[in-house]
PDB file of N, CA and C in Angstrom:
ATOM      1  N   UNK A   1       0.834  -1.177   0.000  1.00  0.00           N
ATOM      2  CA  UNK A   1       0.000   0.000   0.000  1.00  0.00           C
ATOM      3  C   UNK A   1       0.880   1.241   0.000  1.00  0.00           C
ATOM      4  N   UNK A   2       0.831   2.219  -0.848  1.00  0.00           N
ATOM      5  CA  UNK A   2       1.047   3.499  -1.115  1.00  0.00           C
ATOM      6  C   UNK A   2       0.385   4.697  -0.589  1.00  0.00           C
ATOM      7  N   UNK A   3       1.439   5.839   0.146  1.00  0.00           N
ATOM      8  CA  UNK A   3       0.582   6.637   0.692  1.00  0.00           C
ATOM      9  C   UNK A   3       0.867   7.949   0.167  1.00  0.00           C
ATOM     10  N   UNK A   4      -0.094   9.267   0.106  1.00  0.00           N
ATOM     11  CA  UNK A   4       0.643  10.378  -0.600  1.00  0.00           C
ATOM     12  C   UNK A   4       1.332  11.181   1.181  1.00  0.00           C
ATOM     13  N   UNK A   5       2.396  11.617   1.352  1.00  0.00           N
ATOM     14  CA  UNK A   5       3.011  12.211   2.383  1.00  0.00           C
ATOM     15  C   UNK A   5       3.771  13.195   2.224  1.00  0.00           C
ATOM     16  N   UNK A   6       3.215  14.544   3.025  1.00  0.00           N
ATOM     17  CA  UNK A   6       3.946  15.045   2.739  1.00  0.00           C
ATOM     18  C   UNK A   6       5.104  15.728   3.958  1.00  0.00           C
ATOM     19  N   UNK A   7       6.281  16.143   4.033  1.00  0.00           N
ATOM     20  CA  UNK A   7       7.016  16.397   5.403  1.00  0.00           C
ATOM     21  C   UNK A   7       7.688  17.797   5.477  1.00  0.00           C
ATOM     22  N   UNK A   8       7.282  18.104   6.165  1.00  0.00           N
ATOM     23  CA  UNK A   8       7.359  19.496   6.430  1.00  0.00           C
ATOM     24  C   UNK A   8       8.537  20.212   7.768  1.00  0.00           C
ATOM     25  N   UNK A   9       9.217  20.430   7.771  1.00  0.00           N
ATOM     26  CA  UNK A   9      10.968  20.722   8.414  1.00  0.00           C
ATOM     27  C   UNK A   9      11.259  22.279   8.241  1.00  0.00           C
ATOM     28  N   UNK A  10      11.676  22.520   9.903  1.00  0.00           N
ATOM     29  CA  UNK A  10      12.396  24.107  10.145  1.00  0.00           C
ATOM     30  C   UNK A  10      13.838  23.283  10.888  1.00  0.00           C
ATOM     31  N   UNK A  11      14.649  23.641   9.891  1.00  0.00           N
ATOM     32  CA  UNK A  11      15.976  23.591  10.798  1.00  0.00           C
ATOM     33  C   UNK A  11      17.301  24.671  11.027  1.00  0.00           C
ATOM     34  N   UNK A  12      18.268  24.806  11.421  1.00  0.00           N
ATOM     35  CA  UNK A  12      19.399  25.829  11.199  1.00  0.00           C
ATOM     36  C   UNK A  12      20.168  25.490   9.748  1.00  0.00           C
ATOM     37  N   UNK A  13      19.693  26.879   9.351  1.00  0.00           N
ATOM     38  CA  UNK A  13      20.570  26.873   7.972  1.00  0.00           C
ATOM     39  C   UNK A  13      21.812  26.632   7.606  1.00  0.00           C
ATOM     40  N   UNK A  14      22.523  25.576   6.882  1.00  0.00           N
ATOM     41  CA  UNK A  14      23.659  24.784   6.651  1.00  0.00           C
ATOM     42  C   UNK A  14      23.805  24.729   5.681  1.00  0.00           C
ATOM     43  N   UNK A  15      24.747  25.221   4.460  1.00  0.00           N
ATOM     44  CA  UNK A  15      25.245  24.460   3.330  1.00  0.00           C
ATOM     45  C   UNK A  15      25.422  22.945   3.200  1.00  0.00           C
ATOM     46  N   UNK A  16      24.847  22.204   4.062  1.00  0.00           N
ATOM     47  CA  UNK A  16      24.859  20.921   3.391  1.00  0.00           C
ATOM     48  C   UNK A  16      23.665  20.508   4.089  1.00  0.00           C
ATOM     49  N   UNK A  17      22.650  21.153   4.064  1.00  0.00           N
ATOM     50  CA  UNK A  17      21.424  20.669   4.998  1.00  0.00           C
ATOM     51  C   UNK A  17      20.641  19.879   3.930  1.00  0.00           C
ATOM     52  N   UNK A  18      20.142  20.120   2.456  1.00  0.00           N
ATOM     53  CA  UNK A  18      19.924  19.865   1.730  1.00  0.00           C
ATOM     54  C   UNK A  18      20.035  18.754   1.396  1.00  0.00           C
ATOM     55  N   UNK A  19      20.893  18.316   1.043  1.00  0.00           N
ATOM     56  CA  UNK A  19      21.494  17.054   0.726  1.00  0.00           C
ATOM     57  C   UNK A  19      21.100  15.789   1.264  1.00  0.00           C
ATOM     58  N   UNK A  20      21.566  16.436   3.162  1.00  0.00           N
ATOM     59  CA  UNK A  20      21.143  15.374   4.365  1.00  0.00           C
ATOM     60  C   UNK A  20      20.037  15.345   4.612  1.00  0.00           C
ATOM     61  N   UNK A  21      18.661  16.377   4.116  1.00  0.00           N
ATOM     62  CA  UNK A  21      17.329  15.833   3.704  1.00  0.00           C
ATOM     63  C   UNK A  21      16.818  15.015   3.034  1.00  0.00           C
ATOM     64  N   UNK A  22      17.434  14.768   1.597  1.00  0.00           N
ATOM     65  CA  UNK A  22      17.590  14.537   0.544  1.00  0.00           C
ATOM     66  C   UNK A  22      17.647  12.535   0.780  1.00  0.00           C
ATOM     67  N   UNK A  23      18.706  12.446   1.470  1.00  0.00           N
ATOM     68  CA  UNK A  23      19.637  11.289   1.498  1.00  0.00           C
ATOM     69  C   UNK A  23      18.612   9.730   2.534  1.00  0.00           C
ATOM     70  N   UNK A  24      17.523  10.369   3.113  1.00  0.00           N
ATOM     71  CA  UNK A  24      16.661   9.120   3.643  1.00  0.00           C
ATOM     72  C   UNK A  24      15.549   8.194   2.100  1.00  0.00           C
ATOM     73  N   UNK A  25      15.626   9.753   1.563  1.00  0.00           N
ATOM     74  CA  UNK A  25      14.663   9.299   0.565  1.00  0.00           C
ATOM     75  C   UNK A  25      15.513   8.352  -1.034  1.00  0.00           C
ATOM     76  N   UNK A  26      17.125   8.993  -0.304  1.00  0.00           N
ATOM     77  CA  UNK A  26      17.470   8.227  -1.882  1.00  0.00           C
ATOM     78  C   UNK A  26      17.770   7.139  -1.490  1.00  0.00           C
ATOM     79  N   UNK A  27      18.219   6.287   0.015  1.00  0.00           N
ATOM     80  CA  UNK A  27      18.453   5.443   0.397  1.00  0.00           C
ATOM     81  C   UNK A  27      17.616   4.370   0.552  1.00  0.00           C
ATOM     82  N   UNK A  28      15.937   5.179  -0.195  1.00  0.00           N
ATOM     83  CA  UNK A  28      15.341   3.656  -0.286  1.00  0.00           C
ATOM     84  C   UNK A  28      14.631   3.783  -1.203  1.00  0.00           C
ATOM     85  N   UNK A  29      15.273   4.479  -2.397  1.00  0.00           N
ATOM     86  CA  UNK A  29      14.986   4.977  -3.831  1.00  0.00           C
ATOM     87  C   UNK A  29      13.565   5.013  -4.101  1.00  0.00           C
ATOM     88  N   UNK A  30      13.605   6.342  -3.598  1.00  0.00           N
ATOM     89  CA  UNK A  30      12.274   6.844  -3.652  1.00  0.00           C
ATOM     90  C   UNK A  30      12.676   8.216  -4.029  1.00  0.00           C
ATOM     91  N   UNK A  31      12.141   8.704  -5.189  1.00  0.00           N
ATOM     92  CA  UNK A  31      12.491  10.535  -5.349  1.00  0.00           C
ATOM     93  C   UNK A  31      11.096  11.160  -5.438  1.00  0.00           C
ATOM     94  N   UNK A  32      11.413  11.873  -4.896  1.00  0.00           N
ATOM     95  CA  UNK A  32      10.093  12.917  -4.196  1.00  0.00           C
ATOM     96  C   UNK A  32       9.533  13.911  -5.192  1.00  0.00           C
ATOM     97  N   UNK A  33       8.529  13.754  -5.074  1.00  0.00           N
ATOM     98  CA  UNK A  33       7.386  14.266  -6.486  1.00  0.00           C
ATOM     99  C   UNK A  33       7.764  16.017  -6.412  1.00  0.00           C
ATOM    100  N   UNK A  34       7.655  16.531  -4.880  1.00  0.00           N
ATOM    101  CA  UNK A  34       8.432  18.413  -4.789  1.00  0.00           C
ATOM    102  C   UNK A  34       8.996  18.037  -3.495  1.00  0.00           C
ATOM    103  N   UNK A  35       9.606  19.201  -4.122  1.00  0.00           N
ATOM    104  CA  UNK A  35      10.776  19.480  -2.662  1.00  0.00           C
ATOM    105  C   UNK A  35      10.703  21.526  -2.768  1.00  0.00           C
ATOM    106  N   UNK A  36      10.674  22.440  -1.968  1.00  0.00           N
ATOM    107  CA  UNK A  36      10.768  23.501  -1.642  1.00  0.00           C
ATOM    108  C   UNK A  36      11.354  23.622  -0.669  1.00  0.00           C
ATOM    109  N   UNK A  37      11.842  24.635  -0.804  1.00  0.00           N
ATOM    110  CA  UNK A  37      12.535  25.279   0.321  1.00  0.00           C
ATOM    111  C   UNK A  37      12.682  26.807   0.474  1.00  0.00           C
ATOM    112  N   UNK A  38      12.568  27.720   1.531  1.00  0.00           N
ATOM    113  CA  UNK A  38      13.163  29.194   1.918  1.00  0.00           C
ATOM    114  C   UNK A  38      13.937  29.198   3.017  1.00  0.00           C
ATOM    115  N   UNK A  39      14.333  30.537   3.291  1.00  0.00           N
ATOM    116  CA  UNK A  39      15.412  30.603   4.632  1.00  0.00           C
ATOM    117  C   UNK A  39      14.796  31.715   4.908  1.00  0.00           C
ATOM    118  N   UNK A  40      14.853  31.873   6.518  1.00  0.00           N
ATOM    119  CA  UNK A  40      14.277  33.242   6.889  1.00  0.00           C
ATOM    120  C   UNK A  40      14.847  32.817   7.998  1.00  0.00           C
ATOM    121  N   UNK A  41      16.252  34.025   7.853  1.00  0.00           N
ATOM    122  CA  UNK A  41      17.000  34.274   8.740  1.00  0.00           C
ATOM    123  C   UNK A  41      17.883  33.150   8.921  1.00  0.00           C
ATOM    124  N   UNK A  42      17.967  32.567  10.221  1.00  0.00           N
ATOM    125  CA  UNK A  42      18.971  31.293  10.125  1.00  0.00           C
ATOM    126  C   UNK A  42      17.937  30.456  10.539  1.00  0.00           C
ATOM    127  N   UNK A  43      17.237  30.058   9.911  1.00  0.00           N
ATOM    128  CA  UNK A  43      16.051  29.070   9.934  1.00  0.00           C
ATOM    129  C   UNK A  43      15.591  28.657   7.965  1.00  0.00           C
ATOM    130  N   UNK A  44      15.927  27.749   7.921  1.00  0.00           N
ATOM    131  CA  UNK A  44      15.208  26.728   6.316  1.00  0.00           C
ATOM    132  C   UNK A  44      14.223  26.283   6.937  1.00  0.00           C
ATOM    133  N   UNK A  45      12.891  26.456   5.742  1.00  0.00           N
ATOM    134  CA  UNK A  45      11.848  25.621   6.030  1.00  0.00           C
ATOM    135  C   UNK A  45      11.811  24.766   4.678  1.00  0.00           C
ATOM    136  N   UNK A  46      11.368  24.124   4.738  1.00  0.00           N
ATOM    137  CA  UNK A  46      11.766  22.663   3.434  1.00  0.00           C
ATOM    138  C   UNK A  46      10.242  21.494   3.958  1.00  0.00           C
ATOM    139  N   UNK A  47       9.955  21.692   2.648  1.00  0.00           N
ATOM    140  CA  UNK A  47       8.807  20.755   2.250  1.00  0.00           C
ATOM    141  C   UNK A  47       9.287  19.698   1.443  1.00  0.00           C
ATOM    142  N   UNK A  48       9.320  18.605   1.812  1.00  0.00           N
ATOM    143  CA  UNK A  48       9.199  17.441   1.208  1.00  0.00           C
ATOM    144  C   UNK A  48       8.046  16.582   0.590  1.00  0.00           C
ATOM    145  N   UNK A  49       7.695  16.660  -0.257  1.00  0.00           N
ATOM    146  CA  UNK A  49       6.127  15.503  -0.806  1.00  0.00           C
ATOM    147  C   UNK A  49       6.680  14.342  -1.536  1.00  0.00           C
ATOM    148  N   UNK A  50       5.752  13.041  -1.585  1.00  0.00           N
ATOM    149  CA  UNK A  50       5.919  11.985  -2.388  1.00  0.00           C
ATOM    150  C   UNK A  50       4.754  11.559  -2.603  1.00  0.00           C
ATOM    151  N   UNK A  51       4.510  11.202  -3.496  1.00  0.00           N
ATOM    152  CA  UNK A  51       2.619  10.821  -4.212  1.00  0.00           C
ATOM    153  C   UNK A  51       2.378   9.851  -3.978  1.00  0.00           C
ATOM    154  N   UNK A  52       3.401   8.692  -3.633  1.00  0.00           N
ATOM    155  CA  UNK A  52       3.398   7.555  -3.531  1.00  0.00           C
ATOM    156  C   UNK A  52       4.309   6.621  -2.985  1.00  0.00           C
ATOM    157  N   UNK A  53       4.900   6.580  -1.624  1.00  0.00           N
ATOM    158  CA  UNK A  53       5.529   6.278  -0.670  1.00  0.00           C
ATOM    159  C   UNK A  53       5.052   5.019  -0.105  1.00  0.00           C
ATOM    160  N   UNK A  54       5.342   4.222   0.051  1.00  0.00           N
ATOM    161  CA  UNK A  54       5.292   2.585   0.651  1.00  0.00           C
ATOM    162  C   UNK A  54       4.574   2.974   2.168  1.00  0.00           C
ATOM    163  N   UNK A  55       3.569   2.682   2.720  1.00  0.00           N
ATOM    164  CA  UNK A  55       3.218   3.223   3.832  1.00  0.00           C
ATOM    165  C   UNK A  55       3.846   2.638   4.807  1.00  0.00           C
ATOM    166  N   UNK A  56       4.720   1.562   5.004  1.00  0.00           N
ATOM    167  CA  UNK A  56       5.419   1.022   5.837  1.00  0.00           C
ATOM    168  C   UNK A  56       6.596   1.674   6.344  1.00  0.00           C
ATOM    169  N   UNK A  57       7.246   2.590   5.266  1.00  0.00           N
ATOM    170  CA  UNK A  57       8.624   3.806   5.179  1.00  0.00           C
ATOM    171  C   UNK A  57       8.457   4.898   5.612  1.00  0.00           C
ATOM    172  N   UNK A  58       7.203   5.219   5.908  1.00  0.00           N
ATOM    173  CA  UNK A  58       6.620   6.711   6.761  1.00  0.00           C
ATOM    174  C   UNK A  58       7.178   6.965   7.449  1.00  0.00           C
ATOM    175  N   UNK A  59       7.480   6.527   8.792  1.00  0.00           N
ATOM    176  CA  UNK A  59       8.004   6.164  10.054  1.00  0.00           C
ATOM    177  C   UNK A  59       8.814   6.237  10.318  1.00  0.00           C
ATOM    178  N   UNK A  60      10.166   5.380   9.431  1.00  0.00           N
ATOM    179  CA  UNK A  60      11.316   5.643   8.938  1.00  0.00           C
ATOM    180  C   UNK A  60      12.041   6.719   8.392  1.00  0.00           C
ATOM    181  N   UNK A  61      11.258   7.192   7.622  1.00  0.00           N
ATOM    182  CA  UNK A  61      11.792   8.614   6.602  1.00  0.00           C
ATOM    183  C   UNK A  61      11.829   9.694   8.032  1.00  0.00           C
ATOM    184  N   UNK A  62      10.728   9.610   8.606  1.00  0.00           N
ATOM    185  CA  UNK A  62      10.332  10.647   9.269  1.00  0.00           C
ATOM    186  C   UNK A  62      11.474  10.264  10.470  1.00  0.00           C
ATOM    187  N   UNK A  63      11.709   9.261  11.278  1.00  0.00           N
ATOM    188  CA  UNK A  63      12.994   9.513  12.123  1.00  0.00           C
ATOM    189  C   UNK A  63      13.907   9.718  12.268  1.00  0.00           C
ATOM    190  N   UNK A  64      14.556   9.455  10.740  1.00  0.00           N
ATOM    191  CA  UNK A  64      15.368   9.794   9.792  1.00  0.00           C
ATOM    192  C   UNK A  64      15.417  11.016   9.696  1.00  0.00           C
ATOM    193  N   UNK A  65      14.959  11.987   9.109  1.00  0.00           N
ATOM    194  CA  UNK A  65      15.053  13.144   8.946  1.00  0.00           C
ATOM    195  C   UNK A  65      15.004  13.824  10.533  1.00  0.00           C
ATOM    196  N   UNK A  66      14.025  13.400  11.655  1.00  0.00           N
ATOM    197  CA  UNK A  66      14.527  14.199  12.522  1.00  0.00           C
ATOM    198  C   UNK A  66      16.075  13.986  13.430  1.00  0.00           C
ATOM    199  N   UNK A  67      16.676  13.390  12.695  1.00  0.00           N
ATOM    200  CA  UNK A  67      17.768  12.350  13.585  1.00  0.00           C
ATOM    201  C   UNK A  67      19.235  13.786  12.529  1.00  0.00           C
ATOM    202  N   UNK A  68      18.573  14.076  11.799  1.00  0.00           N
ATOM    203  CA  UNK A  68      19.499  15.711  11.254  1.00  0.00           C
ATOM    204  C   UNK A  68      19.960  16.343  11.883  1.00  0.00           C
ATOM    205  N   UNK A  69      21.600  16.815  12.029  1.00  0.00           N
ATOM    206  CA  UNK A  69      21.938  17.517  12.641  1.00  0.00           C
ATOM    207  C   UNK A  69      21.205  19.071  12.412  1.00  0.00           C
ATOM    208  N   UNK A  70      20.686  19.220  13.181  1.00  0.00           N
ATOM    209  CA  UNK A  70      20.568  20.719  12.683  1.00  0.00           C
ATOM    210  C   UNK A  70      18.765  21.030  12.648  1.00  0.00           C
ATOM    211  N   UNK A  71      18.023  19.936  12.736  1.00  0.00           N
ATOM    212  CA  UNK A  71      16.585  20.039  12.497  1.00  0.00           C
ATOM    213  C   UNK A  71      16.008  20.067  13.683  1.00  0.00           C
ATOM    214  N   UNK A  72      14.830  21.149  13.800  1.00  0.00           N
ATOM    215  CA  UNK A  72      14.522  21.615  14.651  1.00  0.00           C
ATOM    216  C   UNK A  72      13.161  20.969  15.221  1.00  0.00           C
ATOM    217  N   UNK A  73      12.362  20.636  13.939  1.00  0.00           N
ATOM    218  CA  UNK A  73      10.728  20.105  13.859  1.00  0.00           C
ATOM    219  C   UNK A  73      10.660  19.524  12.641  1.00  0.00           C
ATOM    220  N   UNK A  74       9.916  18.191  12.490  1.00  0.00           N
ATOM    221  CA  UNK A  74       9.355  17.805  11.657  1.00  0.00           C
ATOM    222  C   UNK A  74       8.029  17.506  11.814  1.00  0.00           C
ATOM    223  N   UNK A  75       7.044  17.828  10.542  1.00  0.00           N
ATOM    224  CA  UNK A  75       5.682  17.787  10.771  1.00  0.00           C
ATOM    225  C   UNK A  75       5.323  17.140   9.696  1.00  0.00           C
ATOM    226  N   UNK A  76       4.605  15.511   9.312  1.00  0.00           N
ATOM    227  CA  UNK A  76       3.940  15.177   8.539  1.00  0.00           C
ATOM    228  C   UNK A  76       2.681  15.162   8.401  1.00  0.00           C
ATOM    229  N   UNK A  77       2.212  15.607   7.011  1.00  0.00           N
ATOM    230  CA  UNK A  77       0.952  15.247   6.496  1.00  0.00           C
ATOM    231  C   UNK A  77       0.875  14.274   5.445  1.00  0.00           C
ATOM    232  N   UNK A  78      -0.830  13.466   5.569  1.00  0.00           N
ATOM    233  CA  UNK A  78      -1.141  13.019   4.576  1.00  0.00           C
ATOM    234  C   UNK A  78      -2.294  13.483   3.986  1.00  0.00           C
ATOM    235  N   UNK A  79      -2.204  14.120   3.011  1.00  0.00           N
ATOM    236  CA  UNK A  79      -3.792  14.770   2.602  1.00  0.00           C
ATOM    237  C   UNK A  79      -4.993  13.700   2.552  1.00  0.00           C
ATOM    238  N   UNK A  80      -5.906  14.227   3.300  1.00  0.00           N
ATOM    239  CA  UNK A  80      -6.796  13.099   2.672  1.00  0.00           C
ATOM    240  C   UNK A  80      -7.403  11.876   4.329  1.00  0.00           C
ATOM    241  N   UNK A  81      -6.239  12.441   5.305  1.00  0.00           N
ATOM    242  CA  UNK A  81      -6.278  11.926   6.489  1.00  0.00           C
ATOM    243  C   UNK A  81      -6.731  12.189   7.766  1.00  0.00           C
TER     244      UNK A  81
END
């Protein structure tokens, strides 16, 4: 089963913060339908979506990403939920 998810992140702004967002989702080759991002001030906010994510990897992605040096909050949605 497939879920649409989307993850939503304020962390301290880093030249390599990006990347280490980036890197839960390529590690279980999954590439993400959008990705956005702004900075305001020394704070990135970064949206992550995937249309179709294994619903078993939710969980994962998401501890994953808060396990970032540097991340402050992570907040998932699933539309529709």
């Amino acid at each position: 089963m497939t879920v649409h998810v989307r993850f939503m992140l304020d962390a301290d702004a880093s030249p390599c913060l990006l990347p280490r967002v980036l890197q839960p989702f390529a590690r279980r080759d999954l590439t993400p339908d959008r990705m956005w991002s702004h900075r305001t001030g020394d704070t990135v906010h970064i949206e992550v979506a995937v249309a179709a994510m294994p619903s078993d990897e939710v969980h994962l992605i998401e501890g994953n990403l808060r396990q970032i040096v540097g991340v402050r909050q992570v907040f998932q949605m699933r539309p529709g939920v």
